[in-house]
C-alpha atoms as a PDB file:
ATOM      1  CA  UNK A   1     118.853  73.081 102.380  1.00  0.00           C
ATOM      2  CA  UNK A   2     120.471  71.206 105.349  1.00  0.00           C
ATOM      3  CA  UNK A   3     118.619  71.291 108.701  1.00  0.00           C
ATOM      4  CA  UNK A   4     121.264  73.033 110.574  1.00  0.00           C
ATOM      5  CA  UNK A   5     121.018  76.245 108.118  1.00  0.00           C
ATOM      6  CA  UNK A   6     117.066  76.132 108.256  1.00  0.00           C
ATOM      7  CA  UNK A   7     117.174  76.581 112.110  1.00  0.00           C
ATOM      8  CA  UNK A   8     119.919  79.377 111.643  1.00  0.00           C
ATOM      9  CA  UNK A   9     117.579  81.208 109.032  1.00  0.00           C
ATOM     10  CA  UNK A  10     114.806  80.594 110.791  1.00  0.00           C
ATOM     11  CA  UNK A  11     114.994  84.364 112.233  1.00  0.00           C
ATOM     12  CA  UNK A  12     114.225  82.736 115.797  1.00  0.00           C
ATOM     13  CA  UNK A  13     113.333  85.450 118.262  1.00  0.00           C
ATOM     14  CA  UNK A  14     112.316  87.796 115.603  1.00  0.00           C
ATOM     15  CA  UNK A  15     108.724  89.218 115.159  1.00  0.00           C
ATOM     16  CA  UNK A  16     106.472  86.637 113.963  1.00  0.00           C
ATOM     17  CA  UNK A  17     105.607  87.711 111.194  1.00  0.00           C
ATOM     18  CA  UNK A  18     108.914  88.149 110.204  1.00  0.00           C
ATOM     19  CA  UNK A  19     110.342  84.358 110.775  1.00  0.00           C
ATOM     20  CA  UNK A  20     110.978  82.384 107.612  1.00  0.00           C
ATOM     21  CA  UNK A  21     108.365  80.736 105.688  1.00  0.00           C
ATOM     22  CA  UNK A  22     108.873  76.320 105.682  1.00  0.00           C
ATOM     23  CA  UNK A  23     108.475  76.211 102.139  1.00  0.00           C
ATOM     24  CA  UNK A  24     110.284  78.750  99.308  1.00  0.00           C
ATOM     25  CA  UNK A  25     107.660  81.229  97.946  1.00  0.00           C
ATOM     26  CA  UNK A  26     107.120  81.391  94.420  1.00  0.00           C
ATOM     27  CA  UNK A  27     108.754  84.776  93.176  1.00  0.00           C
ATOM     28  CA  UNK A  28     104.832  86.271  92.754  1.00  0.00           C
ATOM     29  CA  UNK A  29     103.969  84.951  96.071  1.00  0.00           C
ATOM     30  CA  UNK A  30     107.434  86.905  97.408  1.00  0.00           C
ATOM     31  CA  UNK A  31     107.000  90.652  95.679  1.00  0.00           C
ATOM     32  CA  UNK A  32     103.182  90.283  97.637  1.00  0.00           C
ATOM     33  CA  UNK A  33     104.604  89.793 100.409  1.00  0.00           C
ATOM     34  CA  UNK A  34     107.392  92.904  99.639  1.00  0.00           C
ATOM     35  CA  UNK A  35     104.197  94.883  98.480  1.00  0.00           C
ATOM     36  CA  UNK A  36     102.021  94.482 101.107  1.00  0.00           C
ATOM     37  CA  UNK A  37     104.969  95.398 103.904  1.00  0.00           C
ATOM     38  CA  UNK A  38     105.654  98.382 101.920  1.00  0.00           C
ATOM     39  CA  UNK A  39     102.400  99.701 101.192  1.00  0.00           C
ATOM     40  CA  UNK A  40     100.970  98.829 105.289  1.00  0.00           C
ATOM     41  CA  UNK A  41     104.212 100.042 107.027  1.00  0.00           C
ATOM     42  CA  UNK A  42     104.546 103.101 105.312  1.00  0.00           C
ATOM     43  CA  UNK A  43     102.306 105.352 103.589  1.00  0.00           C
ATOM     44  CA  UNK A  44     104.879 107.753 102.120  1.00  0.00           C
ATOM     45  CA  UNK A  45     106.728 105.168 100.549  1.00  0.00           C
ATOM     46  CA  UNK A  46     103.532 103.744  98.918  1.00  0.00           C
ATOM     47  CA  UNK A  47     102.619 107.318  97.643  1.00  0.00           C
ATOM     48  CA  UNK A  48     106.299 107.600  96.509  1.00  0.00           C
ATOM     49  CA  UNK A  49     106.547 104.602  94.672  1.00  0.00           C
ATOM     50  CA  UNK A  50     102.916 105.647  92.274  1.00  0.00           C
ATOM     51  CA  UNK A  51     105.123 108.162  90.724  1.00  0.00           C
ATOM     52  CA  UNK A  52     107.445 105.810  89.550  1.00  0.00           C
ATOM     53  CA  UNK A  53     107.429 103.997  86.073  1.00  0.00           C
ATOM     54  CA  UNK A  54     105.562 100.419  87.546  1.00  0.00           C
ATOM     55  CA  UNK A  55     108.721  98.469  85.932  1.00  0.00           C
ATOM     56  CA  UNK A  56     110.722  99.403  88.496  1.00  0.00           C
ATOM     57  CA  UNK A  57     108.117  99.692  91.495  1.00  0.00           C
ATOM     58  CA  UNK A  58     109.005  96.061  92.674  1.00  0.00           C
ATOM     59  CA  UNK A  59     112.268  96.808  93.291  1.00  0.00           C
ATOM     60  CA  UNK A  60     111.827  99.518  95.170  1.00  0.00           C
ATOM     61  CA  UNK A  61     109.580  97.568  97.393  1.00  0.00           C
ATOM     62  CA  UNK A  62     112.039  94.511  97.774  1.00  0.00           C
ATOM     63  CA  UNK A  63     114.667  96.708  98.823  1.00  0.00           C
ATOM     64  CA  UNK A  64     112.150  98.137 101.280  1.00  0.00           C
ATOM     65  CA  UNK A  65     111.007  95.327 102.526  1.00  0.00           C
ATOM     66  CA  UNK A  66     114.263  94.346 102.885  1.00  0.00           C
ATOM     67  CA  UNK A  67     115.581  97.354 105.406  1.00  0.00           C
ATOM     68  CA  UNK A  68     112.075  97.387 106.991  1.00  0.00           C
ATOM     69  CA  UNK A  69     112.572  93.864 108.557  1.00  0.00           C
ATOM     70  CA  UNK A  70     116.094  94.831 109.304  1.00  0.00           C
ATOM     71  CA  UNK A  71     115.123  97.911 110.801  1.00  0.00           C
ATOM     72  CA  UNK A  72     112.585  96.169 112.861  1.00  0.00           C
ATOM     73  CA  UNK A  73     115.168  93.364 113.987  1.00  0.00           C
ATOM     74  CA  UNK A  74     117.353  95.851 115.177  1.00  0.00           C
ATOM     75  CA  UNK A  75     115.015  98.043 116.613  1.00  0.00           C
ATOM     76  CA  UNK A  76     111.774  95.897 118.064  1.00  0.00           C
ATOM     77  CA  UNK A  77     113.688  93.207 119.636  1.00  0.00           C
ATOM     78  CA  UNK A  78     114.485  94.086 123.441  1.00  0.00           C
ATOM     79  CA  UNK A  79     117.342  91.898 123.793  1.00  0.00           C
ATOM     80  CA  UNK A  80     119.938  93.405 122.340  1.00  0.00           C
ATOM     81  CA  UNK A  81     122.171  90.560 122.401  1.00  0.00           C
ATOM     82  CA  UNK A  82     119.092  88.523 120.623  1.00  0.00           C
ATOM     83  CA  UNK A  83     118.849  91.513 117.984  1.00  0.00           C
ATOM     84  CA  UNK A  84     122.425  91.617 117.250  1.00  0.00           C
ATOM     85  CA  UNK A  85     122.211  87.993 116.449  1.00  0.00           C
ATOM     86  CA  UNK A  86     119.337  88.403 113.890  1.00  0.00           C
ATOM     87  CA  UNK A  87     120.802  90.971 112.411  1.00  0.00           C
ATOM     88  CA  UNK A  88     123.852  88.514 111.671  1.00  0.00           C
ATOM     89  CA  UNK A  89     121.693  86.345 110.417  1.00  0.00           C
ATOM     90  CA  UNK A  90     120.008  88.784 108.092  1.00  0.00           C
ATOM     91  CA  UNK A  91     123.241  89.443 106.923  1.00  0.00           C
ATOM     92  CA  UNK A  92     124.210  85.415 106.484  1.00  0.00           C
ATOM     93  CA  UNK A  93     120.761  85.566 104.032  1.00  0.00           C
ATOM     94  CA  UNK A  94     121.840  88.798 102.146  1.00  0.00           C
ATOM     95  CA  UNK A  95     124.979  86.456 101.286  1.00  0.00           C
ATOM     96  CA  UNK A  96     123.111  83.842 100.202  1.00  0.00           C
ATOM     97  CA  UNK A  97     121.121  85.627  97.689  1.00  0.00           C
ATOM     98  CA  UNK A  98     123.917  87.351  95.932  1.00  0.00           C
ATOM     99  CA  UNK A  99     125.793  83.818  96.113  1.00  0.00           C
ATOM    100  CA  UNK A 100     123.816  80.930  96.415  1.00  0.00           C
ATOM    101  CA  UNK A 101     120.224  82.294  95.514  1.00  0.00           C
ATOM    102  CA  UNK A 102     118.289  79.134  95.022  1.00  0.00           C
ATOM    103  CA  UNK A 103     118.807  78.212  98.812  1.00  0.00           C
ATOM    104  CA  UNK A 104     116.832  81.236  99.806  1.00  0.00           C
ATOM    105  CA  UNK A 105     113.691  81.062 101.516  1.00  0.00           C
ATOM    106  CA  UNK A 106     112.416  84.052 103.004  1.00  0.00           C
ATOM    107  CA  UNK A 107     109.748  86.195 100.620  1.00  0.00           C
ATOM    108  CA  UNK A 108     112.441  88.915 100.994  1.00  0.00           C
ATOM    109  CA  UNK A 109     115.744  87.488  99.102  1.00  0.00           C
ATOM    110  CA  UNK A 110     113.364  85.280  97.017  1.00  0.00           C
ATOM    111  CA  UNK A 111     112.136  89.037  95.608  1.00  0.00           C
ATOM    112  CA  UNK A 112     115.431  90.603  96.241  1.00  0.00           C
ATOM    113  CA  UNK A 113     117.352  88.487  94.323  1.00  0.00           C
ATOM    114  CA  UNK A 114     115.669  89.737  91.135  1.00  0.00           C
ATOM    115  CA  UNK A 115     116.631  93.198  91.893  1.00  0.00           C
ATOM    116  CA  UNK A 116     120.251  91.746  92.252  1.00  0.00           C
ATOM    117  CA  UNK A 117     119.955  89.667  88.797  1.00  0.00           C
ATOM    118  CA  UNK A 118     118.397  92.560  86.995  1.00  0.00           C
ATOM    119  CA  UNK A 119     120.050  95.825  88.475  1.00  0.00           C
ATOM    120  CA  UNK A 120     123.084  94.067  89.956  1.00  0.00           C
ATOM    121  CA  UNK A 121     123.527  96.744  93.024  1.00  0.00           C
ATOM    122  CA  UNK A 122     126.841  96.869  94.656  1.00  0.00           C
ATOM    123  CA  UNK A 123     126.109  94.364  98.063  1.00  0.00           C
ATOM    124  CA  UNK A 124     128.076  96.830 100.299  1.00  0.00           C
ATOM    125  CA  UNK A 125     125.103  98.955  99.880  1.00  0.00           C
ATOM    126  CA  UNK A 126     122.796  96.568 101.832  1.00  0.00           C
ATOM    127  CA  UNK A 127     125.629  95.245 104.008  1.00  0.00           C
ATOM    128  CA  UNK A 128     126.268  99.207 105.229  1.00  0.00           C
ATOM    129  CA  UNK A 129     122.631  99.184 106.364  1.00  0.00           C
ATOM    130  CA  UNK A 130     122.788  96.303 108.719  1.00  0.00           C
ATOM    131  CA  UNK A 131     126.416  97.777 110.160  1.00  0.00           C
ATOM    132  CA  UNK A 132     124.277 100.916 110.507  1.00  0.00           C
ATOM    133  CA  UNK A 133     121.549  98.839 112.948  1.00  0.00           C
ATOM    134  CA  UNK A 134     124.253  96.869 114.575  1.00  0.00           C
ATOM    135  CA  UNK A 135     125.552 100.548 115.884  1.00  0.00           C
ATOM    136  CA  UNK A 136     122.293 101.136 117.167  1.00  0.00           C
ATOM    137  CA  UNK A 137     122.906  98.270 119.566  1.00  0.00           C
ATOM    138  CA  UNK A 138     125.930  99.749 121.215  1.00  0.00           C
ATOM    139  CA  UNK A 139     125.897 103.189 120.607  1.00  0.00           C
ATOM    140  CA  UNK A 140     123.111 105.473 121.606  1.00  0.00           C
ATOM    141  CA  UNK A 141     124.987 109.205 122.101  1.00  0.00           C
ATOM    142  CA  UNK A 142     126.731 111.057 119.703  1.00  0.00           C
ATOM    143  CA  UNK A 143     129.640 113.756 120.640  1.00  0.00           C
ATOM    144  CA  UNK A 144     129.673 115.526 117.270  1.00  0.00           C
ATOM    145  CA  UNK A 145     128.133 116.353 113.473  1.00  0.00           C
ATOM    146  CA  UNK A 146     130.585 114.506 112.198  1.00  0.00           C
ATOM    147  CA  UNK A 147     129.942 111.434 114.028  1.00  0.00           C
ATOM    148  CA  UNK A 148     126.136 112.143 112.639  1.00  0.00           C
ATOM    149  CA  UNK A 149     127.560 112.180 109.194  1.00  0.00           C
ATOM    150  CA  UNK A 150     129.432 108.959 109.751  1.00  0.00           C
ATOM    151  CA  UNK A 151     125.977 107.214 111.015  1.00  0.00           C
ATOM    152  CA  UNK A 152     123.853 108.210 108.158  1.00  0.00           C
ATOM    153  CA  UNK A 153     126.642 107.368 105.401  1.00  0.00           C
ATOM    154  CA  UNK A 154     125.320 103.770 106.902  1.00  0.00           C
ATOM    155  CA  UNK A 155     122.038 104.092 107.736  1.00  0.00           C
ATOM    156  CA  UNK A 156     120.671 106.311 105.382  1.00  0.00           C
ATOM    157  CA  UNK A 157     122.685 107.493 102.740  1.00  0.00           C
ATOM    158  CA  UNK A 158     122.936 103.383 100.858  1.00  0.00           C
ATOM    159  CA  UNK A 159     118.997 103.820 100.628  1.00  0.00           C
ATOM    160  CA  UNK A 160     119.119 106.850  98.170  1.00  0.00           C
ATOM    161  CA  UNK A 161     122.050 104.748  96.146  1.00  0.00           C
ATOM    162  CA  UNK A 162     120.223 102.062  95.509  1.00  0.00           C
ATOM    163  CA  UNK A 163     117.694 103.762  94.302  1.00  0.00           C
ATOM    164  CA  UNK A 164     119.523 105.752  91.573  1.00  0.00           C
ATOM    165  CA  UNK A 165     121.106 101.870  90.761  1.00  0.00           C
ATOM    166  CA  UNK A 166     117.744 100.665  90.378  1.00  0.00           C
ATOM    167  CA  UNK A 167     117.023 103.490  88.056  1.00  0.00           C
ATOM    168  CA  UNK A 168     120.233 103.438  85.654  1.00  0.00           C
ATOM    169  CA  UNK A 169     122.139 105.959  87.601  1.00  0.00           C
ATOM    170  CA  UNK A 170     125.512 104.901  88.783  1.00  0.00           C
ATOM    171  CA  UNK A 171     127.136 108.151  88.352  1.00  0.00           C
ATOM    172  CA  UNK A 172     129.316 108.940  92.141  1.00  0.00           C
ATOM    173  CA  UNK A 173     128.560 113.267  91.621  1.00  0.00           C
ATOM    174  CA  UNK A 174     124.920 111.902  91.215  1.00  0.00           C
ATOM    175  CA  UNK A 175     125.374 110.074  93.920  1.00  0.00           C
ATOM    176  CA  UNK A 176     127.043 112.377  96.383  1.00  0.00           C
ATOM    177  CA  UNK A 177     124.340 114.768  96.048  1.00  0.00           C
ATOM    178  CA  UNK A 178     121.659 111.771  96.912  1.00  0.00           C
ATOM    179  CA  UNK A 179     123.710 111.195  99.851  1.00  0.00           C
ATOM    180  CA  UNK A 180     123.462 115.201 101.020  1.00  0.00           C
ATOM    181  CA  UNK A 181     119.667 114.688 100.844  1.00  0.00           C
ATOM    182  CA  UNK A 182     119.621 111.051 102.709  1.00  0.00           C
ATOM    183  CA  UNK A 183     121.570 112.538 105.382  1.00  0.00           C
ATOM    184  CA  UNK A 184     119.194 115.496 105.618  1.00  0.00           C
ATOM    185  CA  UNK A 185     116.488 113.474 105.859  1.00  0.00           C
ATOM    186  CA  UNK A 186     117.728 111.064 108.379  1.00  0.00           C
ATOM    187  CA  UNK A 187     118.998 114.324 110.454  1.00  0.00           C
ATOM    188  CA  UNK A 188     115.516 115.806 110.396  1.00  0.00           C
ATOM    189  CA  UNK A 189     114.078 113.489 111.406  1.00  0.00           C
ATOM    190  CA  UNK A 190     116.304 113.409 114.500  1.00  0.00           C
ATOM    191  CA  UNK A 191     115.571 116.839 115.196  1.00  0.00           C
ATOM    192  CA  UNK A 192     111.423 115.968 115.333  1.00  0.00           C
ATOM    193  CA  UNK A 193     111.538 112.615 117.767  1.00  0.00           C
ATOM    194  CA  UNK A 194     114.269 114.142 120.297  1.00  0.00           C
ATOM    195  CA  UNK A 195     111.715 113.448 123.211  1.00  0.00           C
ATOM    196  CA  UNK A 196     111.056 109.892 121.642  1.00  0.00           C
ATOM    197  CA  UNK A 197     114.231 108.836 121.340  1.00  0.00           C
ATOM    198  CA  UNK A 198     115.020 110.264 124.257  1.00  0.00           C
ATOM    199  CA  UNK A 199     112.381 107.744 125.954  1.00  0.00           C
ATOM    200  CA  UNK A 200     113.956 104.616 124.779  1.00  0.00           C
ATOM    201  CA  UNK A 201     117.477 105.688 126.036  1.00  0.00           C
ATOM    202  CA  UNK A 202     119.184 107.904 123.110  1.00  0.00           C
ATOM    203  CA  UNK A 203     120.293 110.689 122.104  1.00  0.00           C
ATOM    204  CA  UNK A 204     121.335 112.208 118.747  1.00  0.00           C
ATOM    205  CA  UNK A 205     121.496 116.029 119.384  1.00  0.00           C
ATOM    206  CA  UNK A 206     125.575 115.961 119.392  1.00  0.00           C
ATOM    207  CA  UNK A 207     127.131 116.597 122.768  1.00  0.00           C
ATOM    208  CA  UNK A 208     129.059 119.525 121.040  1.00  0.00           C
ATOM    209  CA  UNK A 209     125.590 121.713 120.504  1.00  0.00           C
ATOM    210  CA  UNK A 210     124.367 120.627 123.928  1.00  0.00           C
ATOM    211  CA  UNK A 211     127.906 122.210 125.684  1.00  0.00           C
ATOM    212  CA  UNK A 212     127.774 125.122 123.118  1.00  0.00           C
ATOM    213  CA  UNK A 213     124.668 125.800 124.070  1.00  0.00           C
ATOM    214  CA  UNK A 214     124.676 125.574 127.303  1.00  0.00           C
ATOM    215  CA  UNK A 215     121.929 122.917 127.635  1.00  0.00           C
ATOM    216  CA  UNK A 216     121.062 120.461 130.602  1.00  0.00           C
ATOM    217  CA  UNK A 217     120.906 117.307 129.010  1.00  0.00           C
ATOM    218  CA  UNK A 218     118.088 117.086 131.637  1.00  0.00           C
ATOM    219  CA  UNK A 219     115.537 119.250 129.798  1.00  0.00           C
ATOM    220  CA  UNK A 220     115.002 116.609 127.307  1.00  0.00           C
ATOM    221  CA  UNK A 221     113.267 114.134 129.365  1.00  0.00           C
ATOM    222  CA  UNK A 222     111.812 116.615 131.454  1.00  0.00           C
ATOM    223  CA  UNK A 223     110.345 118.687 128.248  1.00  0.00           C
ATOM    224  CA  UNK A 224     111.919 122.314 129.799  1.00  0.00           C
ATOM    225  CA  UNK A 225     112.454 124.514 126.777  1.00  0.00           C
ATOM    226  CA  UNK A 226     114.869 127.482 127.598  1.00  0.00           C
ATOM    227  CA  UNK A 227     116.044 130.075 124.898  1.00  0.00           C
ATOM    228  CA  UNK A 228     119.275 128.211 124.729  1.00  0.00           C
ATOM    229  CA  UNK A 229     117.349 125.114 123.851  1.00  0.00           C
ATOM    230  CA  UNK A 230     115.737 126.774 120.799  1.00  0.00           C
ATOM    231  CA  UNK A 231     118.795 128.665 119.779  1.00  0.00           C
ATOM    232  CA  UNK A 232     120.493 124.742 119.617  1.00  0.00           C
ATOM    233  CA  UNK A 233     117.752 123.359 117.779  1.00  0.00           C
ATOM    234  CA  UNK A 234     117.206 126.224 115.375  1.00  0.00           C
ATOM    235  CA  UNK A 235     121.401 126.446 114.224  1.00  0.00           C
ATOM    236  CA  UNK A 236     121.266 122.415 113.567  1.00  0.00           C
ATOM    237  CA  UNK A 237     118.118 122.643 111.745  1.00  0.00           C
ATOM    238  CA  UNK A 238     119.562 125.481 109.721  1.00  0.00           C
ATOM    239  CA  UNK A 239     122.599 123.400 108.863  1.00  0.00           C
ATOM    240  CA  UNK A 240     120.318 120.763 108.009  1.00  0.00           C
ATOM    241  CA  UNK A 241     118.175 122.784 105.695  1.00  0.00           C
ATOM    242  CA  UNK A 242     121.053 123.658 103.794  1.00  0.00           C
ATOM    243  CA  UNK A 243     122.206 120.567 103.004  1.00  0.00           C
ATOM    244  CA  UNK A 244     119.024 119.462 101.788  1.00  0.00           C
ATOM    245  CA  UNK A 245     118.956 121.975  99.693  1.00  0.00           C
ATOM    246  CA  UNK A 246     122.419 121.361  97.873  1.00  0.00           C
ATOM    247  CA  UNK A 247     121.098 117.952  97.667  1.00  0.00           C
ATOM    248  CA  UNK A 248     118.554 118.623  95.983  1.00  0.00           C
ATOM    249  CA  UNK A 249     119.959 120.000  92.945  1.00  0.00           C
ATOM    250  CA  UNK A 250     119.996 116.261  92.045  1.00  0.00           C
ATOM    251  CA  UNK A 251     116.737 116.377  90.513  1.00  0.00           C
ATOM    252  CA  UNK A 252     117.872 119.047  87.900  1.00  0.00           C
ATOM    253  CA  UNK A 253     120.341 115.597  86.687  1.00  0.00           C
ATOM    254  CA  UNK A 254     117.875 112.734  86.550  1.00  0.00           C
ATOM    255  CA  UNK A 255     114.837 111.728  84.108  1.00  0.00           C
ATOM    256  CA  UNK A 256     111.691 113.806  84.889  1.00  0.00           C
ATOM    257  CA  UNK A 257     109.754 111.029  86.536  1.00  0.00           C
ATOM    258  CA  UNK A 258     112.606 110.054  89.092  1.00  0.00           C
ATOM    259  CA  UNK A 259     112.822 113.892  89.997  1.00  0.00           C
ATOM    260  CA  UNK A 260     109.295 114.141  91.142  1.00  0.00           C
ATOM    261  CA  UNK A 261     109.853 111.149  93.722  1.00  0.00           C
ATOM    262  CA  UNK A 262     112.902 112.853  95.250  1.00  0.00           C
ATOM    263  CA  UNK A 263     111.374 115.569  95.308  1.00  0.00           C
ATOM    264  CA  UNK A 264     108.629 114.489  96.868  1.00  0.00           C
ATOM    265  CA  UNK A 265     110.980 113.342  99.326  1.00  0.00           C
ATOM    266  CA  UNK A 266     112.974 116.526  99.856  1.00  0.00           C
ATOM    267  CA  UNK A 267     109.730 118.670  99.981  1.00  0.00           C
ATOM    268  CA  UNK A 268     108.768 116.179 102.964  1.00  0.00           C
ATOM    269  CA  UNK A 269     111.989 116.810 104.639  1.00  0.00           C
ATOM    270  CA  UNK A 270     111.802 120.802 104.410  1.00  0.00           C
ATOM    271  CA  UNK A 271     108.009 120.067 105.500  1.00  0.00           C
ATOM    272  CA  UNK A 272     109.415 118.610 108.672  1.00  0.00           C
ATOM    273  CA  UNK A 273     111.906 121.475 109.406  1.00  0.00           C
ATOM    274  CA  UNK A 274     109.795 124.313 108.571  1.00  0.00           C
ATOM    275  CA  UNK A 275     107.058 122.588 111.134  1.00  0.00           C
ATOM    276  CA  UNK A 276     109.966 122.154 113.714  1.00  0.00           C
ATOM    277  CA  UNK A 277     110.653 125.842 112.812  1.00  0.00           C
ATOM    278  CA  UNK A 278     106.778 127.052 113.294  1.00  0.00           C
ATOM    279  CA  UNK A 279     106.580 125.852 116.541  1.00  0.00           C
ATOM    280  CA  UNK A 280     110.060 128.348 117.603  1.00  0.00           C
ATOM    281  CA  UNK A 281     112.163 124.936 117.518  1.00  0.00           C
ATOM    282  CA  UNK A 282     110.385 123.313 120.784  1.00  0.00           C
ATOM    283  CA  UNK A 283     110.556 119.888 119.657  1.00  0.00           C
ATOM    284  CA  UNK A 284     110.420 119.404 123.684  1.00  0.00           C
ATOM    285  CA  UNK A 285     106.620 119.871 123.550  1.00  0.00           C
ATOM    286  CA  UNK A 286     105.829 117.461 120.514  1.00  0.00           C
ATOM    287  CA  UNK A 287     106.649 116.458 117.501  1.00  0.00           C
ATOM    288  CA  UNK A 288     105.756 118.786 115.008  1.00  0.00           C
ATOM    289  CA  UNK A 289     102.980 117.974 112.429  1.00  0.00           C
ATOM    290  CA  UNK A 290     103.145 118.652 108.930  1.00  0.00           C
ATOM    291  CA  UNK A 291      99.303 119.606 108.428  1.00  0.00           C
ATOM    292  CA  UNK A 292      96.750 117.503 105.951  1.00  0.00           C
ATOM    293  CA  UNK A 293      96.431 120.095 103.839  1.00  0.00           C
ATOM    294  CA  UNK A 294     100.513 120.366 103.156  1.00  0.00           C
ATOM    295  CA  UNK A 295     100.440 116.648 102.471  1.00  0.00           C
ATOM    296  CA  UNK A 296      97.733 116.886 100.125  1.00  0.00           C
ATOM    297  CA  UNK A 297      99.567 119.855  98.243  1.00  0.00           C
ATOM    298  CA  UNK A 298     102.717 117.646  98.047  1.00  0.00           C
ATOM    299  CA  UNK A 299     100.629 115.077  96.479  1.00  0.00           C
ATOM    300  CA  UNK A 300      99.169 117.867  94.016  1.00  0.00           C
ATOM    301  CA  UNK A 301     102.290 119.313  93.062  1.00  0.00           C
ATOM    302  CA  UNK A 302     103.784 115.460  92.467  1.00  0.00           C
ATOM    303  CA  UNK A 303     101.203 114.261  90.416  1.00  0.00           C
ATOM    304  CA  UNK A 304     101.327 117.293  88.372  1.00  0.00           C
ATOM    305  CA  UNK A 305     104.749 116.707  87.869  1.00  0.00           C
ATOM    306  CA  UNK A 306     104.256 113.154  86.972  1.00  0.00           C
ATOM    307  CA  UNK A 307     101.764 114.029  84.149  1.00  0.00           C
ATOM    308  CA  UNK A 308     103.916 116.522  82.863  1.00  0.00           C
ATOM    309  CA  UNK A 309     107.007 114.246  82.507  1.00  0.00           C
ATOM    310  CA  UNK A 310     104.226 111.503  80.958  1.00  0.00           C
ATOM    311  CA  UNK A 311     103.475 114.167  78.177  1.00  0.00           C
ATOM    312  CA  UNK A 312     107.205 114.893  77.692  1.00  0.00           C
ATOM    313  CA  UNK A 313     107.951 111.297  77.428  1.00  0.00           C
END
């Protein structure tokens, strides 16, 4: 590789542990490295991913490993003109794997590049996920659900298609329906961290709740719950449900032991609304916690599910 391309690969600026390696990492020595950012970064994912036949499991955790760091360069670099810039880069690498693979270098495309070979995934699908993080840059409010709909259909939604490629599902009905429950996860998760995100400058409720509501954008960083407030939060949540739920008829369509991941997933997401829901939708006083005791019968119910589809295989 010529020196000038090294230094522009180099992911410069980016978290350390994130910069790329001198020398090319065997393809073992690059699913580790997948693996261990999937299973220490987060647990839910690691869970998921137990319930899956292990032939596909390193997939899954290239492509994670592979929004995770572009997550992260979008979202833990301060310098948004610096983050922008990585995030070109990352894109620049995504390139080379699908075209030139043997120039890679970073663990990532090294493992991603199998997934590619094997599953061949559309590249739009990874390429809508970085256009999803570069919008994080330079937009931070949203005017309407539509707009909402138009940011997940990047930054979510391509996550849920790629893993239905990665499975032998390239069906678009199939696919529409995994976007409903992307979108519905992405959303709730939204409604949970509104002070959070509200503490590092944005703001997803859509300005056309806030105005129908009648609610001081104020209240937000100054945690004052009103009736009108809850009455916001409780008719987007409701919308939100819903769609999860049409989404969800997905797992009626797919093999038994795909079904139990998403819905594993989807349970998680109604876990989240129905917390945001016992707590009379005052996400202004903390994010609401889905108890140990849920998240231990999620895991029940999964694994139940997994052994059952084992003895119907």
């Amino acid at each position: 590789m010529k020196e000038g391309l090294v230094t522009q690969h180099s992911l410069l600026g980016a978290p350390p542990h994130y910069l790329t390696p001198l020398e090319r990492p065997t393809l073992d020595e690059a699913r580790a490295w997948c693996r261990e950012l999937a299973t220490t970064h987060y647990e839910n994912f690691h869970v998921a991913t137990f319930f899956l036949p292990r032939k596909v499991r390193p997939h899954f955790e290239s492509i994670y490993a592979y929004c995770r760091v572009a997550d992260d360069l979008g979202d833990e670099v301060s310098d948004r003109v610096v983050a922008t810039r990585l995030l070109d880069t990352w894109g620049a690498m995504l390139n080379e794997c699908y075209d030139t693979p043997e120039r890679s270098m970073h663990p990532v495309f090294v493992a991603l590049h199998e997934t590619i070979r094997e599953c061949k995934p559309p590249r739009e699908l990874f390429l809508d996920l970085l256009h999803a993080f570069r919008m994080d840059q330079v937009k931070t409010e949203y005017e309407s659900w539509e707009e909402l709909l138009e940011y997940s259909h990047y930054s979510a939604n391509p996550v849920g298609r790629l893993v239905l490629w990665v499975c032998g599902y390239r069906e678009e009905p199939l696919a529409l329906l995994s976007d409903k429950v992307c979108t519905a996860l992405q959303l709730a998760n939204f409604w949970q961290d509104v002070v959070e995100d509200a503490e590092r400058g944005r703001r997803y409720l859509p300005a056309e709740s806030v105005v129908q509501f009648g609610v001081d954008e104020g209240q937000i960083l100054g945690r004052v719950f009103t009736p009108e407030f809850g009455a916001m939060v409780k008719s987007l949540v409701v919308r939100t449900h819903a769609m999860l739920m049409e989404g969800g008829e997905i797992s009626k369509h797919v093999d038994r032991e795909l079904a139990v991941v998403l819905d594993l997933f989807r349970k998680g997401g109604e876990a989240i609304l129905k917390g945001i829901a016992a707590q009379d939708f005052d996400v202004l006083r903390g994010r609401p916690v889905v108890t140990k005791s849920r998240k231990v019968g999620l895991l029940m119910e999964a694994l139940i599910g997994k052994l059952r589809a084992g003895m119907a295989a």
